[in-house]
Protein backbone atom coordinates (compact mmCIF):
# COMPACT_ATOMS: atom_id res chain seq x y z
CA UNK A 1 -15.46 -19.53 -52.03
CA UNK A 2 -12.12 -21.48 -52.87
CA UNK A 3 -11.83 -25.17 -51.10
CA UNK A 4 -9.44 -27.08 -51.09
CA UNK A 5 -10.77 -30.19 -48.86
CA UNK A 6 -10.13 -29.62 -44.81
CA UNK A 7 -9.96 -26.02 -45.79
CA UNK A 8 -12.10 -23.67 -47.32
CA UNK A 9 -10.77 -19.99 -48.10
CA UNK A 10 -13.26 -17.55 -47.87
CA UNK A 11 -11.79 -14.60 -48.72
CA UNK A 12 -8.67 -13.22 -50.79
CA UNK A 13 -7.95 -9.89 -51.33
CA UNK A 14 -4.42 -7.55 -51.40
CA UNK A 15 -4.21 -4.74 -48.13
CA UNK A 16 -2.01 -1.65 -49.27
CA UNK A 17 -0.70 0.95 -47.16
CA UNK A 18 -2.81 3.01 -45.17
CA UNK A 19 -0.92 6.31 -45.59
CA UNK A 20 1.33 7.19 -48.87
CA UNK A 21 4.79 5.53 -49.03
CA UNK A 22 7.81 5.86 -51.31
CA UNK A 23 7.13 4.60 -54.94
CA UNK A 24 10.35 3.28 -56.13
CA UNK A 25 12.49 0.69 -57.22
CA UNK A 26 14.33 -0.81 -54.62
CA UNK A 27 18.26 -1.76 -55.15
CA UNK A 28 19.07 -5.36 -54.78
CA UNK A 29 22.33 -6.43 -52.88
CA UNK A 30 24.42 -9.31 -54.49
CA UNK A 31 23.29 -10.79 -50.81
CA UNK A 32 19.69 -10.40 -51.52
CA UNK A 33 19.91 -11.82 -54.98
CA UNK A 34 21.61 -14.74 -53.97
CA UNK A 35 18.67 -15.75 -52.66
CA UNK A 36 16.52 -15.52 -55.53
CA UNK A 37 12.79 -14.62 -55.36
CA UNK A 38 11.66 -17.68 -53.10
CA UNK A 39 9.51 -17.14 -50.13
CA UNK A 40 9.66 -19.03 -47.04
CA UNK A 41 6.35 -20.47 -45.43
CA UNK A 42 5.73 -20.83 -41.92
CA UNK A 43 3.59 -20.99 -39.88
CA UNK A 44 1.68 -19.91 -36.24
CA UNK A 45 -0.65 -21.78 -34.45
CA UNK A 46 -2.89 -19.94 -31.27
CA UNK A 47 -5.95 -20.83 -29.05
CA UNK A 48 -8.06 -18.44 -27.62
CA UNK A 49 -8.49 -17.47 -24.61
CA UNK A 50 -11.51 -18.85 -22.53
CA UNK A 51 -12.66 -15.39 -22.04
CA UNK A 52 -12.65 -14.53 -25.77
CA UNK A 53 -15.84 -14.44 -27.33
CA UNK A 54 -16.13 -15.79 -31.13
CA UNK A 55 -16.47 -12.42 -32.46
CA UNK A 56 -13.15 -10.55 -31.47
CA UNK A 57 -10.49 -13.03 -31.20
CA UNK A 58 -8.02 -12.23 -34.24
CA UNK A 59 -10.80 -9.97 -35.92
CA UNK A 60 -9.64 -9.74 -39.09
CA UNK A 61 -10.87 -6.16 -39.65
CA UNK A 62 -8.74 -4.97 -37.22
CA UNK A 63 -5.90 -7.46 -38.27
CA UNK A 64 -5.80 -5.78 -42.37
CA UNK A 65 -6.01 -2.34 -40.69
CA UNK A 66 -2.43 -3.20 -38.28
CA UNK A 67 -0.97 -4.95 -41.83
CA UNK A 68 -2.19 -1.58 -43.27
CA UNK A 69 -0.41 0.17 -40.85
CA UNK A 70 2.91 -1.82 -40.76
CA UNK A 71 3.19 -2.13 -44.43
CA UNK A 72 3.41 2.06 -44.55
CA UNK A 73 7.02 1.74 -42.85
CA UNK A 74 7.55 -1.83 -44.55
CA UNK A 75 6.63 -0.81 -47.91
CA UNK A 76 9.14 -3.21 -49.74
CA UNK A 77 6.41 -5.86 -48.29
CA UNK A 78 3.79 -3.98 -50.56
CA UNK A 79 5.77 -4.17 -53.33
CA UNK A 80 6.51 -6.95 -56.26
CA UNK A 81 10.02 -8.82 -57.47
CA UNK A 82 10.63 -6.91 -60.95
CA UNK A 83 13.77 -5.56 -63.28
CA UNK A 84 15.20 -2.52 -63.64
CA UNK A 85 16.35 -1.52 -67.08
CA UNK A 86 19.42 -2.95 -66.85
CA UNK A 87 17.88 -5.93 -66.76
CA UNK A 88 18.72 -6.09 -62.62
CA UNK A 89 16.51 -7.76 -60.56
CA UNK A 90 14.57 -5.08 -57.83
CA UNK A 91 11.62 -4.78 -55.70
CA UNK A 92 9.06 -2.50 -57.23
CA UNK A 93 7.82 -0.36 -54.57
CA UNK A 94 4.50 -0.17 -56.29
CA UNK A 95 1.95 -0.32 -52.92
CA UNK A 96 -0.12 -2.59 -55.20
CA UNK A 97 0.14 -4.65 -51.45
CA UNK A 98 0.02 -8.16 -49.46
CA UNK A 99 -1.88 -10.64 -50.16
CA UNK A 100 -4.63 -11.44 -47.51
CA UNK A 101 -6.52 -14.44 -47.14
CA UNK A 102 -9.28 -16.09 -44.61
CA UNK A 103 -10.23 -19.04 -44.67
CA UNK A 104 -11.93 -21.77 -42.20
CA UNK A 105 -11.77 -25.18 -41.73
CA UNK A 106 -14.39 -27.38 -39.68
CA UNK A 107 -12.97 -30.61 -39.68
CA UNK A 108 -9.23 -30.00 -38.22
CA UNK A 109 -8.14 -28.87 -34.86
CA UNK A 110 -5.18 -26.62 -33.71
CA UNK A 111 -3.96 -30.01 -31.94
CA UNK A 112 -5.06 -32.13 -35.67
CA UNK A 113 -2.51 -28.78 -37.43
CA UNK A 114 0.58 -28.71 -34.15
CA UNK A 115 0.80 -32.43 -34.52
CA UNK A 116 2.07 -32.19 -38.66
CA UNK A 117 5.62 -32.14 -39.74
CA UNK A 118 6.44 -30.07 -42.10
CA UNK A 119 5.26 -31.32 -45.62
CA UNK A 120 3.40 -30.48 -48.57
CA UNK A 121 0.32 -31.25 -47.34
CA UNK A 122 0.58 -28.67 -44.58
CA UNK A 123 1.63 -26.10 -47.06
CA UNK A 124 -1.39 -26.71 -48.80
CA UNK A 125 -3.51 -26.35 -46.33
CA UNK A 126 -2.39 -23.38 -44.39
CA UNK A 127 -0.20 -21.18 -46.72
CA UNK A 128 -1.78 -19.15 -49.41
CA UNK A 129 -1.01 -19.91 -52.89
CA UNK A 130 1.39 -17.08 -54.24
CA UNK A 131 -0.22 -15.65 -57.63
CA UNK A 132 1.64 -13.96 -59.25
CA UNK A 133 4.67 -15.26 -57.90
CA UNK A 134 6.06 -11.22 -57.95
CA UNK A 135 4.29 -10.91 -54.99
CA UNK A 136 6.53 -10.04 -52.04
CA UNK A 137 4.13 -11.16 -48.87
CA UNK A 138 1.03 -13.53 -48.43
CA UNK A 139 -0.93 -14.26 -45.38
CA UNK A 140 -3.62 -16.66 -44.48
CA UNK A 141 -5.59 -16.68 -41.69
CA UNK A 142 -7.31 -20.14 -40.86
CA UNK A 143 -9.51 -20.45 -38.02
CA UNK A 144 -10.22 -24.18 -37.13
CA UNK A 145 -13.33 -25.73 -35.04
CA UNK A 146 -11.63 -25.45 -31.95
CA UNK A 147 -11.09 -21.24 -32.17
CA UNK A 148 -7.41 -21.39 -32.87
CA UNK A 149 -5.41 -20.04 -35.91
CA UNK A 150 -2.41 -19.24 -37.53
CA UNK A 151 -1.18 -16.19 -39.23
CA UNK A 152 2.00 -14.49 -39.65
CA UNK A 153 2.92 -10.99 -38.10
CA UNK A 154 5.53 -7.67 -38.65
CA UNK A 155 7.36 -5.75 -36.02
CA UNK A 156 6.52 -1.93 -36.27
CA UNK A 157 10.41 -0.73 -35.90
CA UNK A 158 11.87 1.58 -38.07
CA UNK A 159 13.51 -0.20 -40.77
CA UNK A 160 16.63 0.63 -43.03
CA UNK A 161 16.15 -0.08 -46.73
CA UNK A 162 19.22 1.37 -48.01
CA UNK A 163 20.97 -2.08 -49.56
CA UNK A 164 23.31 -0.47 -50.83
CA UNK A 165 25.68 -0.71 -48.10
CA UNK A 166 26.03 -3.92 -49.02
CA UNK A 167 27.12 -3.07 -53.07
CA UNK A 168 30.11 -5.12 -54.57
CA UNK A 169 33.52 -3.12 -54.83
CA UNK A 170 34.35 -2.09 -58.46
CA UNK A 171 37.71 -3.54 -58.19
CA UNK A 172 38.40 -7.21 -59.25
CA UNK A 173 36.53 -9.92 -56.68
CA UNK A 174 39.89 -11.49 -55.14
CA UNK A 175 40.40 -14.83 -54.34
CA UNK A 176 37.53 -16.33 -53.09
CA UNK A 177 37.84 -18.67 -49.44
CA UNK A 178 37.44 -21.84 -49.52
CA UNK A 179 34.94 -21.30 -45.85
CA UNK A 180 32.60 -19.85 -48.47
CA UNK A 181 29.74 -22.04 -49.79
CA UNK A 182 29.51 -21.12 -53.48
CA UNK A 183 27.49 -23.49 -55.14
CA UNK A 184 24.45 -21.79 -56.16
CA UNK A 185 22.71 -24.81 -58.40
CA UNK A 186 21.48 -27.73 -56.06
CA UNK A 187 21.99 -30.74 -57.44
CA UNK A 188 20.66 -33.98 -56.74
CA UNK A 189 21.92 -37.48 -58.68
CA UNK A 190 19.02 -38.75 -58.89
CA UNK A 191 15.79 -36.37 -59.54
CA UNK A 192 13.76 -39.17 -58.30
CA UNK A 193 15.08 -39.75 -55.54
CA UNK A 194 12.45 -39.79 -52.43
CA UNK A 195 13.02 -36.79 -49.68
CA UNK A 196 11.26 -37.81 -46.23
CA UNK A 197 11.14 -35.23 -43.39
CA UNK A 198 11.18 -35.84 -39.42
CA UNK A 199 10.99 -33.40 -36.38
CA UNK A 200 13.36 -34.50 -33.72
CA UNK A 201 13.03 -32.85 -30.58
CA UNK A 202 16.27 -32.29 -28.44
CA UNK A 203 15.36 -31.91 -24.61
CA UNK A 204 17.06 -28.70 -22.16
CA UNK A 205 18.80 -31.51 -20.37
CA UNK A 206 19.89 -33.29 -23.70
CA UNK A 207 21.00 -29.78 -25.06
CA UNK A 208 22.86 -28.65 -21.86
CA UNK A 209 24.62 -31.97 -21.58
CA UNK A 210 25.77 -31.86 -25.61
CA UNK A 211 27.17 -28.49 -25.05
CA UNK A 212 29.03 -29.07 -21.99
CA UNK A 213 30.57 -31.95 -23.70
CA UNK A 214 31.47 -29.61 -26.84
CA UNK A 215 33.65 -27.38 -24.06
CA UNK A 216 30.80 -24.86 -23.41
CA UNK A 217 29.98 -24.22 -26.95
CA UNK A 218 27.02 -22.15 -28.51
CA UNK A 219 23.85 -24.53 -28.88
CA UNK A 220 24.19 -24.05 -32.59
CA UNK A 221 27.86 -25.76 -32.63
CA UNK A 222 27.15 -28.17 -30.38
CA UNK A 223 23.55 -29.12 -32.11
CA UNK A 224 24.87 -28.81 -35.50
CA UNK A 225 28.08 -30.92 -34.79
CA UNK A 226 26.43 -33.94 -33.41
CA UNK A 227 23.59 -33.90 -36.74
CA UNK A 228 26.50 -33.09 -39.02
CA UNK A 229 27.88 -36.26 -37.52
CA UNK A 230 24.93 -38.64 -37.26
CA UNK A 231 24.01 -37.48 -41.23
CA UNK A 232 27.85 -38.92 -42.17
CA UNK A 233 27.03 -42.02 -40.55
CA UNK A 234 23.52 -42.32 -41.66
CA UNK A 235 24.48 -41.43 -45.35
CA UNK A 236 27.09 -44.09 -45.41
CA UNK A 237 29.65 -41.93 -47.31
CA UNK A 238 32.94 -43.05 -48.34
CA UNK A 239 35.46 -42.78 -45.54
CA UNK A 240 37.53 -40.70 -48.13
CA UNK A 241 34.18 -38.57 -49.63
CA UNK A 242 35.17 -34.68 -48.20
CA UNK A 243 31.69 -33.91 -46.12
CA UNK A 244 30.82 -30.46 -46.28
CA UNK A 245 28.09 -28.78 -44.05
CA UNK A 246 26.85 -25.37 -44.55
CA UNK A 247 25.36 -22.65 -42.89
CA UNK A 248 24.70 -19.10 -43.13
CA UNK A 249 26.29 -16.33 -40.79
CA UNK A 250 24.79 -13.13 -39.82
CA UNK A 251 27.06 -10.70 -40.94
CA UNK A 252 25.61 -7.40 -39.71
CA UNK A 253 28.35 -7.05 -36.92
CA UNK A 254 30.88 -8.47 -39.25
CA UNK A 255 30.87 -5.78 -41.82
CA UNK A 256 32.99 -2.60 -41.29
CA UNK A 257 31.27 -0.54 -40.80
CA UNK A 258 28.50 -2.48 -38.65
CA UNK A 259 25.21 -2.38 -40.82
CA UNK A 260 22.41 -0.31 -38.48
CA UNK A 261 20.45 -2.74 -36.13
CA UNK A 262 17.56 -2.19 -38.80
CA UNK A 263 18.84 -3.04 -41.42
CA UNK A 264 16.17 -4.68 -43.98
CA UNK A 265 17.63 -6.32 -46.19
CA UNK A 266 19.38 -10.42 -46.56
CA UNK A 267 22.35 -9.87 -44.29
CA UNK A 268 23.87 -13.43 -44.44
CA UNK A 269 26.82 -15.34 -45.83
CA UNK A 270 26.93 -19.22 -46.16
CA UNK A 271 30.25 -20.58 -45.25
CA UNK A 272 31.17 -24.21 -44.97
CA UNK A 273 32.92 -26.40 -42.54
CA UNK A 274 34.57 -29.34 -44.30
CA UNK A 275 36.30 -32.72 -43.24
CA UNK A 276 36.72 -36.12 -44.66
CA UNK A 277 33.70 -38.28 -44.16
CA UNK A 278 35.80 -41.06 -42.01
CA UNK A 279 37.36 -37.63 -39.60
CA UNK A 280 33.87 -36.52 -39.17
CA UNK A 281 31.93 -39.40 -37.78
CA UNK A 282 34.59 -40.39 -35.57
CA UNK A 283 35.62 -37.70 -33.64
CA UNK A 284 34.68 -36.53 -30.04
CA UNK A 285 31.65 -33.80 -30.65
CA UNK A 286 33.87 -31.25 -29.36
CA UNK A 287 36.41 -31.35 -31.96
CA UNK A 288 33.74 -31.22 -34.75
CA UNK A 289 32.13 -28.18 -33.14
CA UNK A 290 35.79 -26.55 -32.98
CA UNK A 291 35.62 -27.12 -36.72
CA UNK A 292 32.16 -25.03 -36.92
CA UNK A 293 33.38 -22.70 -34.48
CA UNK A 294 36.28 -21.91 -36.15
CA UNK A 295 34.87 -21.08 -39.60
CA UNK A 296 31.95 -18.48 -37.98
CA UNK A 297 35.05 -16.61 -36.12
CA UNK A 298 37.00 -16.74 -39.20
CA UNK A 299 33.94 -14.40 -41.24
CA UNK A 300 35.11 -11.05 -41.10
CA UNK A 301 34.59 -8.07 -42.90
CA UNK A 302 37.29 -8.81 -46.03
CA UNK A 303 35.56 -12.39 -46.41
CA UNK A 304 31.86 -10.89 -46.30
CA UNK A 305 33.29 -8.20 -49.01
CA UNK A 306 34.91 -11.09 -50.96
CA UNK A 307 31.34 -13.16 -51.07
CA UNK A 308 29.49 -10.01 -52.05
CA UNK A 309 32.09 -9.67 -55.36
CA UNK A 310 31.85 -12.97 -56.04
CA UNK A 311 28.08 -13.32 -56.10
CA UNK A 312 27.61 -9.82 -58.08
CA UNK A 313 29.93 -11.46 -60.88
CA UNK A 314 27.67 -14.57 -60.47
CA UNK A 315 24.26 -13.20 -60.28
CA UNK A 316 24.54 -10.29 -63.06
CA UNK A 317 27.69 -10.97 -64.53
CA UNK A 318 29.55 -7.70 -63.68
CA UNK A 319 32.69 -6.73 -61.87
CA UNK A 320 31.17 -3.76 -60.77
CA UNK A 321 28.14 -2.77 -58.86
CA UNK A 322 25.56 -2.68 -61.33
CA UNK A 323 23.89 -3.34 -65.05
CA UNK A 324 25.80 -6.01 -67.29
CA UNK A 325 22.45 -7.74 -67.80
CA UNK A 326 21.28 -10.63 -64.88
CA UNK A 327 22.30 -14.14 -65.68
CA UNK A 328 19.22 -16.61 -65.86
CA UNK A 329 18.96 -17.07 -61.87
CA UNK A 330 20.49 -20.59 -61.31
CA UNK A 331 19.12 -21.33 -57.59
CA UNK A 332 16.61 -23.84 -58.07
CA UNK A 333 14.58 -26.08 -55.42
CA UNK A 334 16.34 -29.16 -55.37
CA UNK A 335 18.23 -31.29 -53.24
CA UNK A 336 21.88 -31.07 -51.64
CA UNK A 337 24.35 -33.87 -52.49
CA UNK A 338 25.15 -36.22 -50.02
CA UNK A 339 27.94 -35.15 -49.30
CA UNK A 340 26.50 -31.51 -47.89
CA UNK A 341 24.52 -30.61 -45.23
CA UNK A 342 22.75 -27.64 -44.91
CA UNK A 343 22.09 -26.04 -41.36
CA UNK A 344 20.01 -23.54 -40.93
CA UNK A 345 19.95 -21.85 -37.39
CA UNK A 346 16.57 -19.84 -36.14
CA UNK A 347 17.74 -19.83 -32.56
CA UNK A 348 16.98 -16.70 -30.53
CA UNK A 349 15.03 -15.41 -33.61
CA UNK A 350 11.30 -13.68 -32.06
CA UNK A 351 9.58 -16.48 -33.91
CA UNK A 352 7.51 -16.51 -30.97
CA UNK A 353 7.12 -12.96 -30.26
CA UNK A 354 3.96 -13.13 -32.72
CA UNK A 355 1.54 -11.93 -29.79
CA UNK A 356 -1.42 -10.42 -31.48
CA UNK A 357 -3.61 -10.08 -28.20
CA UNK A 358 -3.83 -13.38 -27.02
CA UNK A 359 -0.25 -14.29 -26.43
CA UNK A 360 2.55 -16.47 -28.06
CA UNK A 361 2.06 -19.20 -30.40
CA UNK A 362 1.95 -22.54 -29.32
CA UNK A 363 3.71 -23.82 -32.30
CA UNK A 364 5.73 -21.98 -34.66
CA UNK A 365 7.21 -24.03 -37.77
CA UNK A 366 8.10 -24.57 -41.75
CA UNK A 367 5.44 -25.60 -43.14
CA UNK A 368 7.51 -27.21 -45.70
CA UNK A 369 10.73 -28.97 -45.89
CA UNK A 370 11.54 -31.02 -48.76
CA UNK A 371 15.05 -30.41 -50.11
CA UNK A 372 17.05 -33.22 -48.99
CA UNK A 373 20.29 -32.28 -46.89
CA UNK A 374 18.16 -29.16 -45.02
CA UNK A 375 18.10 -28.80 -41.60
CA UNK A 376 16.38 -26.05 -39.10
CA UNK A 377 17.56 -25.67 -35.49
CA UNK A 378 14.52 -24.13 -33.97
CA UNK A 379 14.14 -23.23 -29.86
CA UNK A 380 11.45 -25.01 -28.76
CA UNK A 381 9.07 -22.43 -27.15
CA UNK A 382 10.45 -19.39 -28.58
CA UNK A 383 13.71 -16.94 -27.80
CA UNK A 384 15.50 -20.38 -25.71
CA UNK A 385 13.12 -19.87 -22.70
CA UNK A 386 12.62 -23.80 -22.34
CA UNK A 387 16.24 -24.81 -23.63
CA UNK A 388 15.13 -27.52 -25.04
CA UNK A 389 15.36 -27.14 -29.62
CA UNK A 390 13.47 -28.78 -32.28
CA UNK A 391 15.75 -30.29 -35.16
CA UNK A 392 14.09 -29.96 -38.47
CA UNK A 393 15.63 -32.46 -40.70
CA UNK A 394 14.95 -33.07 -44.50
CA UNK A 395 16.69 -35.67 -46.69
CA UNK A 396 16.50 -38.66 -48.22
CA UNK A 397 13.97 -41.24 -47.05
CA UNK A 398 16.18 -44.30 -46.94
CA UNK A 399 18.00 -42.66 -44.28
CA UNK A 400 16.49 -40.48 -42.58
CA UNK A 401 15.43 -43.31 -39.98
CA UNK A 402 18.65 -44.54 -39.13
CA UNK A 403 19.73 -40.76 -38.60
CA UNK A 404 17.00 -40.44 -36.26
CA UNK A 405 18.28 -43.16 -34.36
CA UNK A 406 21.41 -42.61 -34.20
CA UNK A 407 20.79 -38.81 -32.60
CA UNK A 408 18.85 -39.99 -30.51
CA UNK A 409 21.15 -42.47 -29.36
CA UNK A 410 23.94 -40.36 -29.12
CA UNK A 411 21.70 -37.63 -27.01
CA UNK A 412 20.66 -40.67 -24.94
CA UNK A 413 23.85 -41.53 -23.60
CA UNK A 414 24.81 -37.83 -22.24
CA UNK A 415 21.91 -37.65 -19.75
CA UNK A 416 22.21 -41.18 -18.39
C-alpha cells in the first residue's frame, strides 16, 4: 500500500478488454500529433446517496468490469503511445490496458477536495501517477471519509478510429493563414518566473448581461473577449505589443466532407485572433468578440487542410502523408508569452454526464493548471443548465490579482 500523505492508494492494477479487439497500430493524424503524447487530468467529485449503503456505492468490481466492457469498442484506450517503423509516432493497439487505481483517504472530505483550485497539489492527490508514460488512460478512484469520490468515465457509442481522414495532401502545404496559431514550442522569458492559478466564477445573470452587450454573441465570444481584454490590461503590455489570443476550433463540421459524428480522434485547429495591445483593452466588448467571431467563421475546410500540411511538414518532416522520420516533438509544458492568451472552451461538453448510478458530479475540473497564459471556460453545472461558467485562469502570479479584479469589475457593472 502506496501513500502519499491525505491519500493512501490501495490498489493499482491495468483492466484489458473483456472480449478480443483489433491488435494494431493505429495511424496518427498531423492533428493528433500536434498534440503530442500529454494527457489531461481532471477530475469528478460525487456523494452518495443517503440510501446507499457503504458496500455498493461505486463498487469497484463492477466499475473494472464496465471499463472492461467500454475499452472492447475503445480499444485505442487499451493501447500505448509507440513508433511505427518509419519512425512515426502511433498508438499500439496492444490491449496490454488502463491503468486502475483505488485508493482512500480518511482525513479529506468531498467539500475539503470541491473547495481546491486546480494545482499540483490536487494532481497529486487525486490523479494517478502515469508509469510508463506510453500509457494511453489512468484512473483513480478515491473514496474520502464522507462516502464521496471521483473517477473518470467513457461513453459506450460506437466510435470511428479511422484518422486517416484527416491525412495531409501530398501536394506542397500552401501558404499558411495568418488566423492559424503555429507556434508549437512555448516559450516563457523567464523559466523562473512564478505561475499562480485562480477560479473565477461568472454568474447566469453576469453571463447573459456580457453577451447581450457583445450583440447576442455565443458565451464563448463574449466570455473570452472580456478575459482577453482584462489579461491586456492586467499584463501591462506595450500599447504597440500585437496581443494574440488563441483557441482551438472544432473542425468536424468544417471539413469537406463532414468527419462522422464519432469520430475518435483530435479534431481541432488553433487559430488566433490578433490586435494591438492599446486596440484591445479599449474597445467596447462587442467589437473584440466580432474579432473572435470572425476568425471561427473564417475556418473552413481549405484552412483546416492547410493546418493539417503544415503540421505534417512540422511534426515528421514530410510533404507527404507519411515516413520521413518524426522530428524530436517540440511541444513542451511551458508557459505562453505575454503577449498570448490561450482559451480553451469546454462549454456544452458532457463533462457532467459522468452518472455512474448515483447521478452527476458535483464538481467537475482540471486538476492542474500551471502554464501561464491558459485559460478554461467551463459551464458551471454541466451542459449550460445553470448559465452561469467557471473561468479557469493560469498565468503569472504578479498579475493574476489585478486580472481578477478587473473581471470582476467589469462583470459588476453589467448587472447593476
Amino acid at each position: 500500500m502506496d501513500s502519499t500523505g491525505d491519500v493512501q492508494v490501495l490498489e493499482s492494477s491495468f483492466v484489458a478488454q473483456s472480449e478480443a479487439a483489433p491488435k494494431k497500430g493505429l495511424w496518427l493524424s498531423p492533428l493528433d500529433l500536434m498534440q503530442g503524447n500529454r494527457h489531461t487530468p481532471t477530475v469528478y467529485l460525487y456523494h452518495r446517496h443517503r440510501a446507499s449503503s457503504s458496500d455498493d456505492f461505486f463498487d469497484v468490481t463492477r466499475l473494472k468490469a464496465s471499463l472492461a466492457k467500454a475499452l472492447v469498442i475503445f480499444y485505442p484506450l487499451a493501447g500505448r503511445f509507440a513508433v511505427d517503423d518509419n519512425g512515426r509516432p502511433e498508438i499500439s493497439c496492444n490491449g496490454e490496458g488502463a491503468l486502475f487505481v483505488v485508493a482512500r483517504s480518511h482525513r479529506l472530505t468531498v467539500d475539503d477536495v470541491g473547495n481546491m483550485k486546480p494545482s499540483p497539489e490536487l494532481r497529486r492527490l487525486l490523479v494517478p501517477r502515469v508509469e510508463p508514460s506510453s500509457i494511453i488512460m489512468a484512473i483513480q478512484v478515491t473514496f474520502f471519509r464522507n462516502g464521496g469520490d471521483h473517477a473518470a468515465a467513457l461513453e459506450l457509442e460506437l466510435p470511428c478510429h479511422d484518422r486517416t481522414l484527416l491525412r495531409a495532401r501530398r501536394s506542397p502545404p500552401p501558404a499558411l493563414s495568418s488566423k492559424l496559431y503555429t507556434a508549437l514550442t512555448l516559450t516563457d522569458t523567464d523559466p523562473r518566473r512564478p505561475i499562480d492559478s485562480a477560479v473565477l466564477a461568472v454568474s447566469k445573470d453576469q453571463v447573459a448581461a456580457l453577451k447581450r452587450l457583445c450583440g447576442g454573441t455565443s458565451t464563448f465570444c463574449a466570455v473570452g473577449a472580456v478575459v482577453w481584454q482584462c489579461a491586456c490590461v492586467a499584463r501591462r503590455l506595450p500599447p504597440d505589443a500585437e496581443a494574440r489570443v488563441s483557441f482551438p476550433v472544432n473542425v468536424r463540421r468544417k471539413v469537406r466532407p463532414p468527419l462522422p459524428d464519432r469520430y475518435f480522434g483530435n479534431a481541432i485547429v488553433r487559430v488566433c485572433a490578433t490586435g494591438a495591445a492599446r486596440d484591445i483593452a479599449a474597445e467596447a466588448p462587442a467589437s473584440v468578440a466580432r474579432r473572435i467571431r470572425r476568425v471561427i467563421g473564417e475556418t473552413d475546410d481549405e484552412l483546416v487542410r492547410s493546418a493539417i500540411d503544415y503540421f505534417e511538414v512540422e511534426t515528421m518532416g514530410t510533404s507527404g502523408g507519411g515516413g520521413g522520420g518524426a522530428r524530436k516533438n517540440q511541444l513542451t509544458r511551458g508557459s505562453l508569452p505575454e503577449t498570448d492568451l490561450r482559451i480553451i472552451s469546454w462549454l456544452g461538453m458532457p463533462t457532467y454526464d459522468a452518472d455512474f448510478g448515483w447521478g452527476s458530479p458535483l464538481v467537475m475540473s482540471r486538476a492542474e493548471s500551471i502554464r501561464g497564459g491558459f485559460v478554461y471556460i467551463v459551464n458551471d453545472d454541466g451542459a449550460g443548465r445553470g448559465g452561469g461558467v467557471r473561468v479557469l485562469m493560469s498565468m503569472e502570479a504578479q498579475n493574476i490579482k489585478e486580472m481578477e479584479r478587473l473581471l470582476y469589475a467589469k462583470l459588476s457593472s453589467l448587472v447593476l
